[in-house]
Protein backbone atom coordinates (compact mmCIF):
# COMPACT_ATOMS: atom_id res chain seq x y z
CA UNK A 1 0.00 0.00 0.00
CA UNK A 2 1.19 3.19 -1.31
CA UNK A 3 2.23 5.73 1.46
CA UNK A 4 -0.42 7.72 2.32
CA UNK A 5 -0.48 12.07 1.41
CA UNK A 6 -0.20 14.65 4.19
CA UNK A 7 -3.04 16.74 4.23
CA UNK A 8 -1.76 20.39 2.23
CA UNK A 9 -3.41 23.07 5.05
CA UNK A 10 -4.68 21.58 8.51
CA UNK A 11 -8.40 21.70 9.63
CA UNK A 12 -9.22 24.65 12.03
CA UNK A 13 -12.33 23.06 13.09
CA UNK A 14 -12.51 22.00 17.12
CA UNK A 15 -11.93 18.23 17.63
CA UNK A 16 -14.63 16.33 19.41
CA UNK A 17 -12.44 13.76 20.44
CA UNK A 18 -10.06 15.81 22.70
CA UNK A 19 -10.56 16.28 25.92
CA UNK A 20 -9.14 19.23 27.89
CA UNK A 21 -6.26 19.21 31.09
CA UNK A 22 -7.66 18.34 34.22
CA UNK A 23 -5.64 21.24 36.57
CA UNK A 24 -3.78 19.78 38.73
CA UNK A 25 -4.51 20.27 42.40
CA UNK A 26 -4.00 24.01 43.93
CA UNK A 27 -3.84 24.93 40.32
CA UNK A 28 -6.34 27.12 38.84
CA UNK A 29 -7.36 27.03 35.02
CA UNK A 30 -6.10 29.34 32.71
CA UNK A 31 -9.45 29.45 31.15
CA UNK A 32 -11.35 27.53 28.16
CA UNK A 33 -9.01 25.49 26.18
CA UNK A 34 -8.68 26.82 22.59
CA UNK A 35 -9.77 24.65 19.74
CA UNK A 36 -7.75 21.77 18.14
CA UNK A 37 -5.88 22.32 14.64
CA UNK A 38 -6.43 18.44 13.49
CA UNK A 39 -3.70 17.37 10.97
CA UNK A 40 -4.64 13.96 9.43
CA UNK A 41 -4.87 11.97 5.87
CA UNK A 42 -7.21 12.12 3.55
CA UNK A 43 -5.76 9.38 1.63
CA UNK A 44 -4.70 7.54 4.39
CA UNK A 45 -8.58 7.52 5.74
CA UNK A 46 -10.10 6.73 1.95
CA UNK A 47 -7.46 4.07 1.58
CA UNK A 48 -8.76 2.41 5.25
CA UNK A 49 -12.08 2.43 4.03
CA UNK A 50 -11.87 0.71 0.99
CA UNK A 51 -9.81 -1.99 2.78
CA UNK A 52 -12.28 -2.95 5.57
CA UNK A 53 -15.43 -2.88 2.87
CA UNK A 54 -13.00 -5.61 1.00
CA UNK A 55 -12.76 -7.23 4.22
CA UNK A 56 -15.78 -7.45 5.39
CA UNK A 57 -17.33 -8.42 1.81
CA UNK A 58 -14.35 -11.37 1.81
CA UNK A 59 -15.01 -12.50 5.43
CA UNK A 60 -18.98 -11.95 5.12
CA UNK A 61 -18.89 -14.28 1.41
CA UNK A 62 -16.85 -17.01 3.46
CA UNK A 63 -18.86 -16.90 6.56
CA UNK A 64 -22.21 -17.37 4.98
CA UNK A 65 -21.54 -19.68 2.61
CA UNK A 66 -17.91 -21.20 3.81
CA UNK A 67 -18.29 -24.62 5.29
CA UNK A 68 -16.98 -26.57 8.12
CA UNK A 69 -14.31 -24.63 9.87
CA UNK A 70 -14.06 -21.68 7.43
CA UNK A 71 -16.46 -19.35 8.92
CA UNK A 72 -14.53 -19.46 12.14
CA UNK A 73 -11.50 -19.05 9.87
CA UNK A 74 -12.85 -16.10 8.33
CA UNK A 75 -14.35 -14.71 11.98
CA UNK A 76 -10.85 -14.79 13.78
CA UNK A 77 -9.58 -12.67 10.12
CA UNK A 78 -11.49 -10.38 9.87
CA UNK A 79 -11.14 -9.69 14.09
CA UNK A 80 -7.36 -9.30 13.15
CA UNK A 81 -7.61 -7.46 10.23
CA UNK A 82 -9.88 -5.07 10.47
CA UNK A 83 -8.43 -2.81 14.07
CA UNK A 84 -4.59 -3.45 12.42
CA UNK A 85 -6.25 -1.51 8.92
CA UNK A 86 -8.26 1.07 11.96
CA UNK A 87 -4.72 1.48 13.21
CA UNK A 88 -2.58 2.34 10.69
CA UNK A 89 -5.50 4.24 8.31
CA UNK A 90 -7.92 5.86 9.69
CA UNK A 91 -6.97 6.44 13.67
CA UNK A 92 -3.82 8.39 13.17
CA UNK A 93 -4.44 12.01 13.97
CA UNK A 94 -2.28 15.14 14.87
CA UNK A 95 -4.54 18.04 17.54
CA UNK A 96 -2.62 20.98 18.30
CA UNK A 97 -4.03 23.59 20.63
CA UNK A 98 -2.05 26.52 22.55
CA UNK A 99 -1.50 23.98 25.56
CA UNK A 100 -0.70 21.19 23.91
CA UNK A 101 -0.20 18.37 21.60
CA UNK A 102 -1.66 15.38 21.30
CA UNK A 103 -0.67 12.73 19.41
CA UNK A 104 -2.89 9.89 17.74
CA UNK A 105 -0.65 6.96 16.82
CA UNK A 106 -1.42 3.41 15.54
CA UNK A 107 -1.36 1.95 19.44
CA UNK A 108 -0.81 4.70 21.72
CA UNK A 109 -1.78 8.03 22.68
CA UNK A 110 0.56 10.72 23.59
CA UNK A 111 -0.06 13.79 25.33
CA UNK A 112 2.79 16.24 25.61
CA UNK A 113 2.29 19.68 27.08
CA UNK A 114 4.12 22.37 24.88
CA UNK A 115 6.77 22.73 27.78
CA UNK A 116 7.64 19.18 27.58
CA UNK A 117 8.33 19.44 23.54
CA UNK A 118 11.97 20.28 22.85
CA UNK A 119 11.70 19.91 19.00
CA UNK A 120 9.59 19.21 15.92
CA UNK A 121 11.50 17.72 12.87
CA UNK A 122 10.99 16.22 9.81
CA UNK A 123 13.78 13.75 8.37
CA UNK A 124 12.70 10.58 6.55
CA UNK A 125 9.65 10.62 9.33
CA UNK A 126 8.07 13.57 11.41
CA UNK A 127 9.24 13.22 14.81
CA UNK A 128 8.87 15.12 18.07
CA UNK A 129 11.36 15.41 20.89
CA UNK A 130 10.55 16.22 24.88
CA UNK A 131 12.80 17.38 27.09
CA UNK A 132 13.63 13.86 28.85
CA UNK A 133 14.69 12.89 25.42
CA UNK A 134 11.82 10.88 24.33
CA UNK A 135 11.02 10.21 20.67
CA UNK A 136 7.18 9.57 19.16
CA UNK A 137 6.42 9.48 15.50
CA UNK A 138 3.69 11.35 14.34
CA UNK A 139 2.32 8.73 12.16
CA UNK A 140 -0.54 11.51 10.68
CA UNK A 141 1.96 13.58 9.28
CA UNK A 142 3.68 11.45 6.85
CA UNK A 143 7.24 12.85 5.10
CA UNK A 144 6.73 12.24 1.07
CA UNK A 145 9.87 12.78 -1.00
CA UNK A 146 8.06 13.27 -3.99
CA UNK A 147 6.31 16.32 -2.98
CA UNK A 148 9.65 17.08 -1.39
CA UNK A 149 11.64 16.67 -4.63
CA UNK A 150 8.75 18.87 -6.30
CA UNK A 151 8.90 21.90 -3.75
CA UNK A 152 12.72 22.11 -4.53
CA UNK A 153 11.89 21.65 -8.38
CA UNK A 154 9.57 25.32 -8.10
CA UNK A 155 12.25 26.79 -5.53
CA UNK A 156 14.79 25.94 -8.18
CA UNK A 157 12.96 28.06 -10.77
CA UNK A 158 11.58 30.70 -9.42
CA UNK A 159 15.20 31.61 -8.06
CA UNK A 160 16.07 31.12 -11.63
CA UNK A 161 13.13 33.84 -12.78
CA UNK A 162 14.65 35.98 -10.62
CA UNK A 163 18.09 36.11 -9.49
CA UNK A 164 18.33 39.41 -7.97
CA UNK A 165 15.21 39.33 -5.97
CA UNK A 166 13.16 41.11 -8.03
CA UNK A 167 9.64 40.00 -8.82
CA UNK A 168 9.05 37.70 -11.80
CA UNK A 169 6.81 38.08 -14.82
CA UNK A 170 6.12 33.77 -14.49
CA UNK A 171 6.86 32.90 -11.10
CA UNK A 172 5.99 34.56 -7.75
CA UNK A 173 9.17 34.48 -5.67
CA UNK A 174 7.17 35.53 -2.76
CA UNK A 175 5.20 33.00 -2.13
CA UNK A 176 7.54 30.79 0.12
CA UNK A 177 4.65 28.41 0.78
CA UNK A 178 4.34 26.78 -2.27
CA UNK A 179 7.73 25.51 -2.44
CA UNK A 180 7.73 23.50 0.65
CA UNK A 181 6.50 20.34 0.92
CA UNK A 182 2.91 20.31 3.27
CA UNK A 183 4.35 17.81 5.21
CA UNK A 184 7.26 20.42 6.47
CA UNK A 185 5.18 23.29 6.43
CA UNK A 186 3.33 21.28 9.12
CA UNK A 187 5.98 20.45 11.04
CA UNK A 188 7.29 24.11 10.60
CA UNK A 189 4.23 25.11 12.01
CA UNK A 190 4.21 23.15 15.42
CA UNK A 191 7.46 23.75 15.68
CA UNK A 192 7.12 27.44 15.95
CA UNK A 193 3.92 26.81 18.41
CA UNK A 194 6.13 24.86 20.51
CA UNK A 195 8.38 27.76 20.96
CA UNK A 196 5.84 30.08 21.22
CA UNK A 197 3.58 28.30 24.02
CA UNK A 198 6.29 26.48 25.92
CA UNK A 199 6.61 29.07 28.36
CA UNK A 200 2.77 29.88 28.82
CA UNK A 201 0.95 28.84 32.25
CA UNK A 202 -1.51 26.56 30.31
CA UNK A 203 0.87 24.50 28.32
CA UNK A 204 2.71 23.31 31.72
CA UNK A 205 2.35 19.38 32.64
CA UNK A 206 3.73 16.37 32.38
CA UNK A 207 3.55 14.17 29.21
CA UNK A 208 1.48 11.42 28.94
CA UNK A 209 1.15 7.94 27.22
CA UNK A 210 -1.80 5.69 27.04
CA UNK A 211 -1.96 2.15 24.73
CA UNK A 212 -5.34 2.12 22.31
CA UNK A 213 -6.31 -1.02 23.97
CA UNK A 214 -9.44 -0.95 21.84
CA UNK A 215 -7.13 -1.53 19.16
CA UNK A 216 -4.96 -4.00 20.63
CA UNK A 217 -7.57 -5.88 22.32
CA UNK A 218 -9.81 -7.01 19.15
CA UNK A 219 -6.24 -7.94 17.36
CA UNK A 220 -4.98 -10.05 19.79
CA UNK A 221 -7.95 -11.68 20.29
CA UNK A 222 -8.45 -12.36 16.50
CA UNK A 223 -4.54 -13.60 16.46
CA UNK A 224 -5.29 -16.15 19.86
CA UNK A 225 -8.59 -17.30 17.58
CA UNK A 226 -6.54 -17.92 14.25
CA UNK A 227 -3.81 -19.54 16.03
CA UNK A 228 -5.69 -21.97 17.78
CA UNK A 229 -7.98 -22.71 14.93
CA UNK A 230 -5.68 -23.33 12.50
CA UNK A 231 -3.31 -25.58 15.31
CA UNK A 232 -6.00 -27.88 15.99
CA UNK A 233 -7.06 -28.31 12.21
């Protein structure tokens, strides 16, 4: 499966999924928590669609009309298959408020306050760094080299239109933004909210981690149901 494409501007709209910093005690809130900028895939979420209606109309054709052991077969599939497609698809998600960010992975959850961020960056993956020195991928924001390799392709010639700075007659030179890649203009972006809410009373905390056990139960269940089935065949 083809790697899916960052999403070119993120969504300004408030996530319902979020939930807001419980102050801690003798600690007053700072006020209403602003809204979430969500960063996620389109193509990613299309592409997990697509593969759990061909799951379920596989499993479903086997189940009904599969004989013997193959419905179970198909049962203890499709309860593997379809939260490891979830996972890696459609649960992925970036929010970014002025406290903090939260970080949607394929089996965990990370919360990190903006004090606890040292760095954003974007290598071969987008990454983000806390101040203990901890590493998480941010599996929503996906680097592609292609759109990478096409920024520096319109950087290339609009320097090229014009070499001394002056505005060109077929490219506009001013418009930095659409010779970056989206995926680095994201990570551009959180980067300079990091720095600019670190040091803010709201964004203060300690990071946190939580497993998507709703994702690991089903699969692990589905895996302990295949295994056995297809042992005692």
């Amino acid at each position: 499966m083809t790697t899916p494409e960052p999403t070119p501007e993120p969504s300004h709209e408030p996530s319902r999924e979020s939930t807001p910093e419980q102050p801690s005690a003798g600690q007053k809130s700072a006020g209403p928590q602003s809204p979430d900028r969500v960063f996620r895939s389109p193509l990613g979420i299309a592409s997990g669609v697509f593969l759990l209606l061909l799951a379920a109309l596989f499993a479903g054709d086997v189940m009904f009309r599969g004989e013997g052991r193959s419905p179970w077969i198909a049962l203890a599939g499709i309860l593997l298959a379809a939260p490891l497609i979830v996972a890696f698809t459609i649960r992925p998600a970036v929010y970014a408020n002025d406290d903090r960010l939260r970080i949607r992975n394929p089996f965990r959850s990370i919360t990190l306050p903006w004090a606890t961020v040292a760095d954003v960056r974007a290598g071969y993956s987008s990454e983000v760094f806390t101040q203990d020195g901890a590493k998480y991928q941010l599996w929503a924001v996906p680097v592609s080299l292609r759109q990478r390799k096409k920024a520096a392709r319109r950087a290339a010639r609009a320097s090229q239109d014009d070499p001394h700075g002056r505005t060109s007659v077929t490219a506009d030179v001013r418009d930095s933004a659409s010779r970056v890649a989206p995926t680095d203009k994201t990570v551009a972006d959180l980067r300079e909210l990091a720095e600019l809410r670190a040091g803010t009373p709201g964004a203060r905390g300690e990071a946190h981690v939580r497993w998507a056990y709703e994702i690991v139960g089903p699969a692990v269940a589905g895996l302990l149901l295949l295994v056995i089935l297809l042992a005692t065949g």
